[in-house]
PDB file of N, CA and C in Angstrom:
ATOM      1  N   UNK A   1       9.002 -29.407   1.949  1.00  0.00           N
ATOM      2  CA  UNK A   1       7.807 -29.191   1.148  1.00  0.00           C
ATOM      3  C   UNK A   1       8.228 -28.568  -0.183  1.00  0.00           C
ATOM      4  N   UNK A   2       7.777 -29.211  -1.085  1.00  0.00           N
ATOM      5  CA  UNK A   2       7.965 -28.421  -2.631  1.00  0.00           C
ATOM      6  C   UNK A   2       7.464 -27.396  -2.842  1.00  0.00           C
ATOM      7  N   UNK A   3       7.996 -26.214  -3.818  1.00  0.00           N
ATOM      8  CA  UNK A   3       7.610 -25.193  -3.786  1.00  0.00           C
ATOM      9  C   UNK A   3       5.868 -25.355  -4.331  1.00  0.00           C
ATOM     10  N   UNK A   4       5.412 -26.412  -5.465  1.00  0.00           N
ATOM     11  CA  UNK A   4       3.979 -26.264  -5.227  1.00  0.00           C
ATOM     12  C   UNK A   4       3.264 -26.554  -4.565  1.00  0.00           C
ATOM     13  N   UNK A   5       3.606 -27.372  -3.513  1.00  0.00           N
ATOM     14  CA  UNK A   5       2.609 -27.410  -2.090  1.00  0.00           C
ATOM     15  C   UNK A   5       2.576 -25.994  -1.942  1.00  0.00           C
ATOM     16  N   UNK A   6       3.386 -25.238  -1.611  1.00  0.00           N
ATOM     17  CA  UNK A   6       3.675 -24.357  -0.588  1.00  0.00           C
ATOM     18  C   UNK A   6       2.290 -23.335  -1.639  1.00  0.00           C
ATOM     19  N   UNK A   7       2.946 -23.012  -2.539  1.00  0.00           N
ATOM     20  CA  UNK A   7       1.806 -22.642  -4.031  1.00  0.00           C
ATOM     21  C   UNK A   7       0.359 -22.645  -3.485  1.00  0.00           C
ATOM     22  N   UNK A   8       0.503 -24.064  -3.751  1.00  0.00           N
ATOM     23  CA  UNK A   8      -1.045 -25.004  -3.589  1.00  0.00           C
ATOM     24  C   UNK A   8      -1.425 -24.618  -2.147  1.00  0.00           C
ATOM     25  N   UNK A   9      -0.565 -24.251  -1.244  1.00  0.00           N
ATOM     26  CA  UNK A   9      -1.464 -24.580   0.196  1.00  0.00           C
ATOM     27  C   UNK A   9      -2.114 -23.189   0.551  1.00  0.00           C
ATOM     28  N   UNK A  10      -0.959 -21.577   0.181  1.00  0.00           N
ATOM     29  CA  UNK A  10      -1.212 -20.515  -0.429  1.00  0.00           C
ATOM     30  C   UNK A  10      -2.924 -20.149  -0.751  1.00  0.00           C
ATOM     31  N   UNK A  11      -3.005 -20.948  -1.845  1.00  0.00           N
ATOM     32  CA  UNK A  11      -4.236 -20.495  -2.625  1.00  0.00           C
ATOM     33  C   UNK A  11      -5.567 -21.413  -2.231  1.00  0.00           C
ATOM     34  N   UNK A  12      -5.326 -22.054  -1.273  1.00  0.00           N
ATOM     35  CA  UNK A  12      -6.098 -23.366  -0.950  1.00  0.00           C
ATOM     36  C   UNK A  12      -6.669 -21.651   1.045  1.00  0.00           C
ATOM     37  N   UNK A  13      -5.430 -21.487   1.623  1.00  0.00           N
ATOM     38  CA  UNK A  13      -5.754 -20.247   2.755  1.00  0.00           C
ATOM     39  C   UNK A  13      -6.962 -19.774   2.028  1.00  0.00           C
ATOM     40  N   UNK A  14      -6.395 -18.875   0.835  1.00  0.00           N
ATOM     41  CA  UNK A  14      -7.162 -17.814   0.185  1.00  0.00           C
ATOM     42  C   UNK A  14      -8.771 -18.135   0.219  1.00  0.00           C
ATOM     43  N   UNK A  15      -8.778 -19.289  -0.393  1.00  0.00           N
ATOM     44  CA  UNK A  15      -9.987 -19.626  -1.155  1.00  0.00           C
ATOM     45  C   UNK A  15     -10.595 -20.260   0.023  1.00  0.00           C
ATOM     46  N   UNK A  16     -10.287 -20.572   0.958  1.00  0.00           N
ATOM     47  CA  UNK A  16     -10.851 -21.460   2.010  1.00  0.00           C
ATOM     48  C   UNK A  16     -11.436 -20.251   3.082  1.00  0.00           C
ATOM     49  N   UNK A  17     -10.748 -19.111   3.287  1.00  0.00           N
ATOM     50  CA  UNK A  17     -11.135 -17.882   4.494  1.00  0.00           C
ATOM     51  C   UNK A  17     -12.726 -17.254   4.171  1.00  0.00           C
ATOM     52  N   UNK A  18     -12.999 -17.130   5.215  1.00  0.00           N
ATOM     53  CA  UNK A  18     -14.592 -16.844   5.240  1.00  0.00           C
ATOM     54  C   UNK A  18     -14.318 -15.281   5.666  1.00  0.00           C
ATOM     55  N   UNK A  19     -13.590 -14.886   5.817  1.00  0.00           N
ATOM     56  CA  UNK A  19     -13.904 -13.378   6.076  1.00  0.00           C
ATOM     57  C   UNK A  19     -13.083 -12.427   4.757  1.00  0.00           C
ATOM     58  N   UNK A  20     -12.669 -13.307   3.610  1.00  0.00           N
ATOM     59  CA  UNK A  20     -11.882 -12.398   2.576  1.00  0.00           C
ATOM     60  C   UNK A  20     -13.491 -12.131   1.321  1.00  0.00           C
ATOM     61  N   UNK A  21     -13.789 -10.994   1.173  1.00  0.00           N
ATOM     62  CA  UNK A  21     -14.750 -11.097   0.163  1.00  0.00           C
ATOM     63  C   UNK A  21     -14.090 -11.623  -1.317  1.00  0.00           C
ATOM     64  N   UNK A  22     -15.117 -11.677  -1.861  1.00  0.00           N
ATOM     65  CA  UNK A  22     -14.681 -12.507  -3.391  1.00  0.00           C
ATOM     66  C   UNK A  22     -13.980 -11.398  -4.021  1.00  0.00           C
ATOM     67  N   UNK A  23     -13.938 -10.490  -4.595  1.00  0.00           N
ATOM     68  CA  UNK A  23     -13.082  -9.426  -5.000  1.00  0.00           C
ATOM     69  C   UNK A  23     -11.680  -9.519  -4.197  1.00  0.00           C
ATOM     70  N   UNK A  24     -11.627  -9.427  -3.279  1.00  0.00           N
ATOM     71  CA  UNK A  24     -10.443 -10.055  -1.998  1.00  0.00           C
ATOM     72  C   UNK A  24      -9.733 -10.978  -3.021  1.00  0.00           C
ATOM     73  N   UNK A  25     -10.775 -11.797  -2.483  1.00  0.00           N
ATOM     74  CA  UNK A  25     -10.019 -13.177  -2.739  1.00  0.00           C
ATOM     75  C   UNK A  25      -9.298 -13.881  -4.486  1.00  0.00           C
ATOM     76  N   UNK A  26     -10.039 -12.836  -5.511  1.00  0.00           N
ATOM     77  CA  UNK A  26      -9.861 -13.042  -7.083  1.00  0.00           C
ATOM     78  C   UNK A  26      -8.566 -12.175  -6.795  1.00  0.00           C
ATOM     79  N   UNK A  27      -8.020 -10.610  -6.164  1.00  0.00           N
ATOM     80  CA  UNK A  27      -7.013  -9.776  -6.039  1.00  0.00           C
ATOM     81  C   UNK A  27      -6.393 -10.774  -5.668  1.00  0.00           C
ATOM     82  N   UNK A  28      -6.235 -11.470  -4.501  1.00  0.00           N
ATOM     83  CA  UNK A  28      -4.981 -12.138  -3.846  1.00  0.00           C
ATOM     84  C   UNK A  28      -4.900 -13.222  -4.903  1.00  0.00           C
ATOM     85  N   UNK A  29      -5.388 -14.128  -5.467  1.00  0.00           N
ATOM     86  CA  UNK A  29      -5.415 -15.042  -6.363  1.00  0.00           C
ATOM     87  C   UNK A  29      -4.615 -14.758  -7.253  1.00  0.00           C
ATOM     88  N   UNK A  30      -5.301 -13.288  -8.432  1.00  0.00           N
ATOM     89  CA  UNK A  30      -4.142 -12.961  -9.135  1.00  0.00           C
ATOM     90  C   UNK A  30      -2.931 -12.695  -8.829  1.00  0.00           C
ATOM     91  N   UNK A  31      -2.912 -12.308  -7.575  1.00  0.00           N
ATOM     92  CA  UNK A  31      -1.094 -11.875  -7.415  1.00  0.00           C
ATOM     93  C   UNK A  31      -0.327 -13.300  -6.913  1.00  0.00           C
ATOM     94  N   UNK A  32      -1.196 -14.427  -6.296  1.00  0.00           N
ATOM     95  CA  UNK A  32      -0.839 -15.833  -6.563  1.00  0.00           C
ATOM     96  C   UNK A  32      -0.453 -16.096  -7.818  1.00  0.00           C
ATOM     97  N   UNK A  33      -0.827 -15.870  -8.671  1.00  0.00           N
ATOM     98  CA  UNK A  33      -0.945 -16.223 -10.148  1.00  0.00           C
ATOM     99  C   UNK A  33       0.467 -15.712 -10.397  1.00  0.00           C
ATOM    100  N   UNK A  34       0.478 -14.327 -10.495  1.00  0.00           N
ATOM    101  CA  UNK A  34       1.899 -13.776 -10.483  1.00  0.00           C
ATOM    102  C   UNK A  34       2.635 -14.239 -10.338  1.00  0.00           C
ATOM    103  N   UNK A  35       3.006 -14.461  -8.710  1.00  0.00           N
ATOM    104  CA  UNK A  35       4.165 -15.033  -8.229  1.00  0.00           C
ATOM    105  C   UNK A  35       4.419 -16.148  -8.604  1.00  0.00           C
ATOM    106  N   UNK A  36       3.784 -17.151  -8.955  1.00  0.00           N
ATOM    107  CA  UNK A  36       3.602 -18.193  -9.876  1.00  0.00           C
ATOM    108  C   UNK A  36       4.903 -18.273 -10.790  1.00  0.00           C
ATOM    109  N   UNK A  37       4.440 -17.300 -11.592  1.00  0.00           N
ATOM    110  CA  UNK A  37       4.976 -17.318 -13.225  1.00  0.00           C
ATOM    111  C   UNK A  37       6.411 -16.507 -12.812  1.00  0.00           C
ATOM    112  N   UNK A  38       6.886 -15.578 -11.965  1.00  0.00           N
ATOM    113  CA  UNK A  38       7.634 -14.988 -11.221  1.00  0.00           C
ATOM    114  C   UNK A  38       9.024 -16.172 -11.302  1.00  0.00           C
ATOM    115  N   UNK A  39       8.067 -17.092  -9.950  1.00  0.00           N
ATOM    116  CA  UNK A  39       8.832 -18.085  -9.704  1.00  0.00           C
ATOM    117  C   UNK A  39       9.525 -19.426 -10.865  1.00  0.00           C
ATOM    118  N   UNK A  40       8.394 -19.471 -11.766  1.00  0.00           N
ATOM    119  CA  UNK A  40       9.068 -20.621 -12.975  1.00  0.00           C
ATOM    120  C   UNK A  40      10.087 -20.015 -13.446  1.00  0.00           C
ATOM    121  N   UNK A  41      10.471 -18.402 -13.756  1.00  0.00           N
ATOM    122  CA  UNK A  41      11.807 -18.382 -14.300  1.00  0.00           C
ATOM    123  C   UNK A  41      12.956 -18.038 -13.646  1.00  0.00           C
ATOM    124  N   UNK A  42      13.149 -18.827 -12.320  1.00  0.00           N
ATOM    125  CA  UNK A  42      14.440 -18.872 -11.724  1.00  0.00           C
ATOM    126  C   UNK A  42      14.449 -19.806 -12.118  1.00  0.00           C
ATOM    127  N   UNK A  43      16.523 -19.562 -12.020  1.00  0.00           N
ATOM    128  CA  UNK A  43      17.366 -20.358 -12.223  1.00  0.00           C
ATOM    129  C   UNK A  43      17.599 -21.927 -11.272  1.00  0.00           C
ATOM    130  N   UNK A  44      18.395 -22.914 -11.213  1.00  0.00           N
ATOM    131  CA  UNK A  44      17.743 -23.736 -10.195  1.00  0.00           C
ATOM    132  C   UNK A  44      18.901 -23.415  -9.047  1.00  0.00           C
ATOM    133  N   UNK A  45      19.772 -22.065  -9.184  1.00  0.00           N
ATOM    134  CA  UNK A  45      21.122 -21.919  -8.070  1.00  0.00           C
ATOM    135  C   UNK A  45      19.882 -21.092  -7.109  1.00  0.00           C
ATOM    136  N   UNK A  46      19.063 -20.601  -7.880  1.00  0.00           N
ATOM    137  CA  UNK A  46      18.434 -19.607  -7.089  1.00  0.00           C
ATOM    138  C   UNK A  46      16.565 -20.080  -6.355  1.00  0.00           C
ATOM    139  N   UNK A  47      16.841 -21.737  -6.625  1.00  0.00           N
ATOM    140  CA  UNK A  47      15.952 -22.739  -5.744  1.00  0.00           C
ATOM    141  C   UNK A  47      15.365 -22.422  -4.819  1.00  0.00           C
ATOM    142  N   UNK A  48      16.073 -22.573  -3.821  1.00  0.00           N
ATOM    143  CA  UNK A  48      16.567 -22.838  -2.400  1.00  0.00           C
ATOM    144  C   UNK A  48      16.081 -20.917  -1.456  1.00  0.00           C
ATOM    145  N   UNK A  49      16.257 -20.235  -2.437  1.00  0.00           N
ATOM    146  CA  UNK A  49      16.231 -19.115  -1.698  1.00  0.00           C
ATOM    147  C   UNK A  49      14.511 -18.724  -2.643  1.00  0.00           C
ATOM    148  N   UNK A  50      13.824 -18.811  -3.482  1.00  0.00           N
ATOM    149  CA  UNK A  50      12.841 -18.751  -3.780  1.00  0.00           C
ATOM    150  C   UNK A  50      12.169 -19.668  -2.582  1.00  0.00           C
ATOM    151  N   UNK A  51      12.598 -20.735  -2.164  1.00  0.00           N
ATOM    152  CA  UNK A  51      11.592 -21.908  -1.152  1.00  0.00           C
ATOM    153  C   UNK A  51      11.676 -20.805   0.069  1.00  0.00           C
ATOM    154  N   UNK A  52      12.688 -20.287   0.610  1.00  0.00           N
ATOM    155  CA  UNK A  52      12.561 -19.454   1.670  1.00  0.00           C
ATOM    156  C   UNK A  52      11.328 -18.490   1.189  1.00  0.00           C
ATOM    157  N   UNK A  53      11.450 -18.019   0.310  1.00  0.00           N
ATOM    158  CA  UNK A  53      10.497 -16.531   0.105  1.00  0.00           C
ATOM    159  C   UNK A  53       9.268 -17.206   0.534  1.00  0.00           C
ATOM    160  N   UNK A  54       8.982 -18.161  -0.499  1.00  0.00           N
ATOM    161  CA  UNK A  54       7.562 -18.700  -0.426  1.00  0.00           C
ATOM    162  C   UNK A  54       6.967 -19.454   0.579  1.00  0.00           C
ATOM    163  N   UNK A  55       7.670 -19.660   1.829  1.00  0.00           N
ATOM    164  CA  UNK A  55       7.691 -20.085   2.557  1.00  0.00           C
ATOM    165  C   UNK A  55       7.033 -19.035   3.942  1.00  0.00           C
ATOM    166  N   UNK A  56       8.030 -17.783   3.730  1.00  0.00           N
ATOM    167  CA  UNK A  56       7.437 -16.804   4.464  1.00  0.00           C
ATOM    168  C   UNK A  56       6.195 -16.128   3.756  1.00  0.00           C
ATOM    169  N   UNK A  57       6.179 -16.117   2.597  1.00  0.00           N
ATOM    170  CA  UNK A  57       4.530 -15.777   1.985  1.00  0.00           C
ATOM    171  C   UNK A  57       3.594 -16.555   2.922  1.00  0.00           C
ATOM    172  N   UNK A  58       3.583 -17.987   2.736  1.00  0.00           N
ATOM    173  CA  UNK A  58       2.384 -18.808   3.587  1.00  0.00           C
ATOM    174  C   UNK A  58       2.554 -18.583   4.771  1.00  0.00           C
ATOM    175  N   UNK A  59       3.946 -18.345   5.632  1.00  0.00           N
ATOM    176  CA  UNK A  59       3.790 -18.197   6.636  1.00  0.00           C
ATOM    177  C   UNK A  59       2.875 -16.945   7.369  1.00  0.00           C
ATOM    178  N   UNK A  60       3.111 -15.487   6.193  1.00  0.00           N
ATOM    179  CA  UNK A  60       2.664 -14.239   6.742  1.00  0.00           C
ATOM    180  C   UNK A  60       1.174 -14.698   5.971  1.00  0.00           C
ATOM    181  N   UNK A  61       0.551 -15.003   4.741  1.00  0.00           N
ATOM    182  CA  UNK A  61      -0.853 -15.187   4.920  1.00  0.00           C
ATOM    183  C   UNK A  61      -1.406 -16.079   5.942  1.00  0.00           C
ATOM    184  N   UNK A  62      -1.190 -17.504   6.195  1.00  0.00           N
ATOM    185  CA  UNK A  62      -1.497 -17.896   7.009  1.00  0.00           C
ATOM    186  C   UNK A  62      -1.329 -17.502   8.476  1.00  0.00           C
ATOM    187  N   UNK A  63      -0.641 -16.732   8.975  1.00  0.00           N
ATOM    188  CA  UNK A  63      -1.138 -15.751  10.480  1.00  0.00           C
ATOM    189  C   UNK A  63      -1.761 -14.404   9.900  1.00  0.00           C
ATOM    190  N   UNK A  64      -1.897 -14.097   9.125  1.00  0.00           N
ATOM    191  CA  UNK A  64      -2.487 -12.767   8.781  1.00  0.00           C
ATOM    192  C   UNK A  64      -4.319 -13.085   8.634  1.00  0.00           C
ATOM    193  N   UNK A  65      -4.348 -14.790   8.219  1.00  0.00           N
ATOM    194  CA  UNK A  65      -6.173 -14.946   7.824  1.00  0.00           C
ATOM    195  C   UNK A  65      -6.298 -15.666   9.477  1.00  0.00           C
ATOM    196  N   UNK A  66      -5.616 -15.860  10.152  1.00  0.00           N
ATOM    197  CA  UNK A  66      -6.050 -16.697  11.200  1.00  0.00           C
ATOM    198  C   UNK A  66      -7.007 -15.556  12.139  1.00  0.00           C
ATOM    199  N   UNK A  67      -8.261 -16.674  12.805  1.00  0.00           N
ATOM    200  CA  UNK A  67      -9.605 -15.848  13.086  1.00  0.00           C
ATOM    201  C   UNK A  67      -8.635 -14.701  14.645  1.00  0.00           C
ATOM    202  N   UNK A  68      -7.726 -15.302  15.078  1.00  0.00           N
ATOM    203  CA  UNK A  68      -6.955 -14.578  16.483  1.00  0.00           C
ATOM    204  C   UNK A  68      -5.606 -14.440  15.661  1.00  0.00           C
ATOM    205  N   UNK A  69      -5.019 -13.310  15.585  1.00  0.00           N
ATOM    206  CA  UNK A  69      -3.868 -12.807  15.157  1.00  0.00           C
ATOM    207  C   UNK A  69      -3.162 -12.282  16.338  1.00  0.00           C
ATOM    208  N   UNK A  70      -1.662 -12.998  15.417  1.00  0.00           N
ATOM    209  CA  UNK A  70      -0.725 -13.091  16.530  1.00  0.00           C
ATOM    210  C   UNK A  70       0.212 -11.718  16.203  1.00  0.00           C
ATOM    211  N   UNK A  71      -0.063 -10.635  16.244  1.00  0.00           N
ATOM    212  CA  UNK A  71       0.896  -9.537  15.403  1.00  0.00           C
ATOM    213  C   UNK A  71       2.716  -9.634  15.316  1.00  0.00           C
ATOM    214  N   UNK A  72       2.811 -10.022  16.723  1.00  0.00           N
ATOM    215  CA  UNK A  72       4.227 -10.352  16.812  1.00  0.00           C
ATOM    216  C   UNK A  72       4.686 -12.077  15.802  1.00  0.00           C
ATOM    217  N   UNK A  73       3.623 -13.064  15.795  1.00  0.00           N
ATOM    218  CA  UNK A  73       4.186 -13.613  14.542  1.00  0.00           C
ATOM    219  C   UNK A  73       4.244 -13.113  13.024  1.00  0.00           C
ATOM    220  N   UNK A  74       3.049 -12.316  12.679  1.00  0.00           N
ATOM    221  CA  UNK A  74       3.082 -11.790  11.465  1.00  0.00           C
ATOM    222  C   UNK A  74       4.480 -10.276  11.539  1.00  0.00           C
ATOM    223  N   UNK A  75       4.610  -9.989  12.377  1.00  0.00           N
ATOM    224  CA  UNK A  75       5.955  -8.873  12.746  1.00  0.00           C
ATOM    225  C   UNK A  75       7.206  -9.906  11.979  1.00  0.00           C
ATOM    226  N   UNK A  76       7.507 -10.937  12.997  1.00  0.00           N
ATOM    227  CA  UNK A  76       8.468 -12.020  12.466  1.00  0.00           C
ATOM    228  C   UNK A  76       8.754 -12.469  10.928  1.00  0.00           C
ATOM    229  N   UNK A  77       7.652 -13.292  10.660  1.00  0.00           N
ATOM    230  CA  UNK A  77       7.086 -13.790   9.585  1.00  0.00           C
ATOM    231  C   UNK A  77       7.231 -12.243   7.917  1.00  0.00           C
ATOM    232  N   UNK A  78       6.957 -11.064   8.598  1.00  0.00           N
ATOM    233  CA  UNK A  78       7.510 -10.176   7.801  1.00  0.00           C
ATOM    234  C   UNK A  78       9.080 -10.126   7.777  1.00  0.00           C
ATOM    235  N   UNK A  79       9.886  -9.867   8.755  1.00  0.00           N
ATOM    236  CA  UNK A  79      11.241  -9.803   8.920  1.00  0.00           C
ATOM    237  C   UNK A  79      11.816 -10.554   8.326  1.00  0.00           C
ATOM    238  N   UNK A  80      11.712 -12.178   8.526  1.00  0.00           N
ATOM    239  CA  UNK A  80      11.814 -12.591   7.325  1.00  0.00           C
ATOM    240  C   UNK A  80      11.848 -12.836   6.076  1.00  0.00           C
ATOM    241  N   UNK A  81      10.593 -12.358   5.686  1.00  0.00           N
ATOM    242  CA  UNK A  81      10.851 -12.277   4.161  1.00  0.00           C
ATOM    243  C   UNK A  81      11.590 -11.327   3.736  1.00  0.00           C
ATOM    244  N   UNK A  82      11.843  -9.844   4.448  1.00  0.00           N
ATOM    245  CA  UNK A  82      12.506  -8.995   3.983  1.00  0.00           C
ATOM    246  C   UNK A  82      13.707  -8.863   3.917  1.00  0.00           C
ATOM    247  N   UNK A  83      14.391 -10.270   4.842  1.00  0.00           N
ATOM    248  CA  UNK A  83      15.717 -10.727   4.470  1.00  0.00           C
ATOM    249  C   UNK A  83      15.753 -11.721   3.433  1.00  0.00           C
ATOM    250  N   UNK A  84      15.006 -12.637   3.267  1.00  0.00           N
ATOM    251  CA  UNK A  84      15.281 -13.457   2.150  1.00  0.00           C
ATOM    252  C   UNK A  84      14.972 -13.019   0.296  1.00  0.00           C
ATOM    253  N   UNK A  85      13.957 -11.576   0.634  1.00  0.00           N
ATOM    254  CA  UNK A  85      13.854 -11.272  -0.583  1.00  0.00           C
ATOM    255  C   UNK A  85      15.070 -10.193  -1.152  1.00  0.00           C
ATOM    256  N   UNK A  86      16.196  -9.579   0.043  1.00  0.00           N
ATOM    257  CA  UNK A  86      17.134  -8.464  -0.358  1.00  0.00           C
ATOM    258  C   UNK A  86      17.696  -8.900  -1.275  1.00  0.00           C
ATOM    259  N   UNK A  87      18.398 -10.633  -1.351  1.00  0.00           N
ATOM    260  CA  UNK A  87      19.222 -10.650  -2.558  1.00  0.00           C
ATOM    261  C   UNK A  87      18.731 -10.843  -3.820  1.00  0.00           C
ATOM    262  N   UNK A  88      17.461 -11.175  -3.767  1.00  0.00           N
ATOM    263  CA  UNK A  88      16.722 -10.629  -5.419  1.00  0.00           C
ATOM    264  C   UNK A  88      16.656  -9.561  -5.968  1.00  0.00           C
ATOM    265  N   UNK A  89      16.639  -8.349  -4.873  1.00  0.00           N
ATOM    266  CA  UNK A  89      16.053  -7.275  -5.382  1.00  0.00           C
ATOM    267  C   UNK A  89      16.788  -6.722  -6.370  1.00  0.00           C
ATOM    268  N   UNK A  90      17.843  -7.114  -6.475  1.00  0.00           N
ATOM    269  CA  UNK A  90      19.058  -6.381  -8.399  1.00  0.00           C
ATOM    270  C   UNK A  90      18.941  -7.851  -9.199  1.00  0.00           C
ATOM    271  N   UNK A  91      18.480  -8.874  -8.504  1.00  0.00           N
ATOM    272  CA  UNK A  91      18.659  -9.714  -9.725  1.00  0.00           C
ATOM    273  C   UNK A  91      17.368 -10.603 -10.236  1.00  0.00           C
ATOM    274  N   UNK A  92      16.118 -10.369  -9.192  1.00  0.00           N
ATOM    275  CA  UNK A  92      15.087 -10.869  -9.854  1.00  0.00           C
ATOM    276  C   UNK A  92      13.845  -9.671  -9.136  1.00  0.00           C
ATOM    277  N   UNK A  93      13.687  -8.369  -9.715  1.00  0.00           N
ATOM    278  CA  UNK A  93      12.642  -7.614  -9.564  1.00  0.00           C
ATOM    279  C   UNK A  93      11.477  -8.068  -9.743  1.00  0.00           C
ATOM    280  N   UNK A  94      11.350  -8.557 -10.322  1.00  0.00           N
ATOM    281  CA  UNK A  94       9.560  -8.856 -10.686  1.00  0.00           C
ATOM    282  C   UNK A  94       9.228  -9.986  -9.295  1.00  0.00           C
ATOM    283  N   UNK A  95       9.963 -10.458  -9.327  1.00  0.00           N
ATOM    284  CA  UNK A  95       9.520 -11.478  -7.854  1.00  0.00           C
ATOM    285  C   UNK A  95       9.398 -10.727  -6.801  1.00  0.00           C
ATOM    286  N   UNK A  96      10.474  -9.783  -6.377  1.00  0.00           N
ATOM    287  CA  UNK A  96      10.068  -8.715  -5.145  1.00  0.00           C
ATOM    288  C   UNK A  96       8.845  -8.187  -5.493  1.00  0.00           C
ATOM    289  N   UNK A  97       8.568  -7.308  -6.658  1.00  0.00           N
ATOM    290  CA  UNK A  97       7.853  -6.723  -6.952  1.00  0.00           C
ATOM    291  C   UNK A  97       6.906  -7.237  -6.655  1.00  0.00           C
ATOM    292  N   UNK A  98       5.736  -8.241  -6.610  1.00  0.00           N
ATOM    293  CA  UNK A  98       4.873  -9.001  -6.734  1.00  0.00           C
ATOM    294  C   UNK A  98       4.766  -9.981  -5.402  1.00  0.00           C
ATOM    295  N   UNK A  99       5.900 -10.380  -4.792  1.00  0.00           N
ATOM    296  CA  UNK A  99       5.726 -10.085  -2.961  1.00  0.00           C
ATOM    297  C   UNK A  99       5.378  -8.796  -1.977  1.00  0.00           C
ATOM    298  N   UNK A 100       6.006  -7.814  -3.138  1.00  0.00           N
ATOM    299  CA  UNK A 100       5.835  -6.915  -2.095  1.00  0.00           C
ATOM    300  C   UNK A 100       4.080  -6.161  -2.499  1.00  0.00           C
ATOM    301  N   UNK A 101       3.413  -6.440  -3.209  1.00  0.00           N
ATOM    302  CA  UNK A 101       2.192  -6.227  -3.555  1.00  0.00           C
ATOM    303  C   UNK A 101       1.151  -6.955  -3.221  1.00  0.00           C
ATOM    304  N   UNK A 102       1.506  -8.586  -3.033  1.00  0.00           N
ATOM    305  CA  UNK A 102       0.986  -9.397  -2.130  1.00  0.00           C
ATOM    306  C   UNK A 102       0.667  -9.045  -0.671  1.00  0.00           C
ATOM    307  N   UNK A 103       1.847  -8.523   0.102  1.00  0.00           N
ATOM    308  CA  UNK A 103       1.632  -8.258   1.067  1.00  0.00           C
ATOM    309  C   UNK A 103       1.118  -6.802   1.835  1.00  0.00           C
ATOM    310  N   UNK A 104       1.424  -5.838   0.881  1.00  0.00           N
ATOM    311  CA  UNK A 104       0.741  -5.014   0.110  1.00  0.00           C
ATOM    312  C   UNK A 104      -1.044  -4.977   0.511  1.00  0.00           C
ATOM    313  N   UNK A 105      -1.157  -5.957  -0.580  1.00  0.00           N
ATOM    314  CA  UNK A 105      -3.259  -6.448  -0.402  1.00  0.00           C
ATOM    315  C   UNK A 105      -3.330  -6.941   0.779  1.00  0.00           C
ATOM    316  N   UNK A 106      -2.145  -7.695   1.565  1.00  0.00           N
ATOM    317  CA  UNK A 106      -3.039  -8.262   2.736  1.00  0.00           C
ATOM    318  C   UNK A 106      -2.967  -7.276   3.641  1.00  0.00           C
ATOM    319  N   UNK A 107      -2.231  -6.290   4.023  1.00  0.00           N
ATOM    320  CA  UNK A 107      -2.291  -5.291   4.695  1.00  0.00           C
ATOM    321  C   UNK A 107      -3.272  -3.981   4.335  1.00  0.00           C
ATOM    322  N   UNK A 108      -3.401  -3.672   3.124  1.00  0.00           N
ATOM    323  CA  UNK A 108      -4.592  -2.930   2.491  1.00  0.00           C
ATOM    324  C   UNK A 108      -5.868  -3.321   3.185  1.00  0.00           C
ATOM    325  N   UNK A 109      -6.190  -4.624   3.149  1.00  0.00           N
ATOM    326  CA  UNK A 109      -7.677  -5.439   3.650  1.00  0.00           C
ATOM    327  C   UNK A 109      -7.524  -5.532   5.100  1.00  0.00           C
ATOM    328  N   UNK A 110      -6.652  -4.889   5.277  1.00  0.00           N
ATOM    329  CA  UNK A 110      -6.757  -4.709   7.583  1.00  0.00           C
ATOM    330  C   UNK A 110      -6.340  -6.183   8.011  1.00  0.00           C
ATOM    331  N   UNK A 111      -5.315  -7.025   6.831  1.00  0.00           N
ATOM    332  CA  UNK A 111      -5.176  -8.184   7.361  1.00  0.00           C
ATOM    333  C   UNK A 111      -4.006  -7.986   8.023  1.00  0.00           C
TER     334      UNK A 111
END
């Protein structure tokens, strides 16, 4: 899957969940937005490991909005990202930064 599916499918959760209020849902949007612009300025060596990140993003929103939560997948689904985002963290901050605020709001909202 290309990284803008993954994007697109992201903000398609957001906007589609019936239990995120609209304030919710404009917060998570913008930090979609973010990560967005985050992501256009990697390099293309550093591809492949952005598709992982964003990959566990949809993975942890999508079990985090589901109506039965699986805690031990969203447990996982975190672990993951927190390995695939370590080797950014000295060389692309603003992308951690802005995952880790993402997930951040979804945990703020009792998701």
């Amino acid at each position: 899957m290309m990284m803008e599916d993954i994007l697109k499918r992201i903000e398609s959760l957001l906007k589609d969940h019936k239990f995120l209020s609209d304030s919710q849902k404009i917060e998570l949007a913008d930090l979609l937005l973010e990560l967005k612009q985050e992501l256009k300025g990697l390099s293309e060596e550093h591809l492949d490991d952005a598709h992982s990140i964003a990959n566990f993003v949809q993975a942890i929103t999508h079990e985090s909005l589901r109506q039965t939560q699986r805690p031990q997948l969203i447990k996982l689904s975190l672990q993951g990202l927190s390995s695939s985002v370590r080797e950014f963290e000295l060389t692309h901050p603003g992308l951690v930064s802005v995952v880790n605020n993402f997930c951040l709001a979804l945990s703020g909202m009792g998701i």
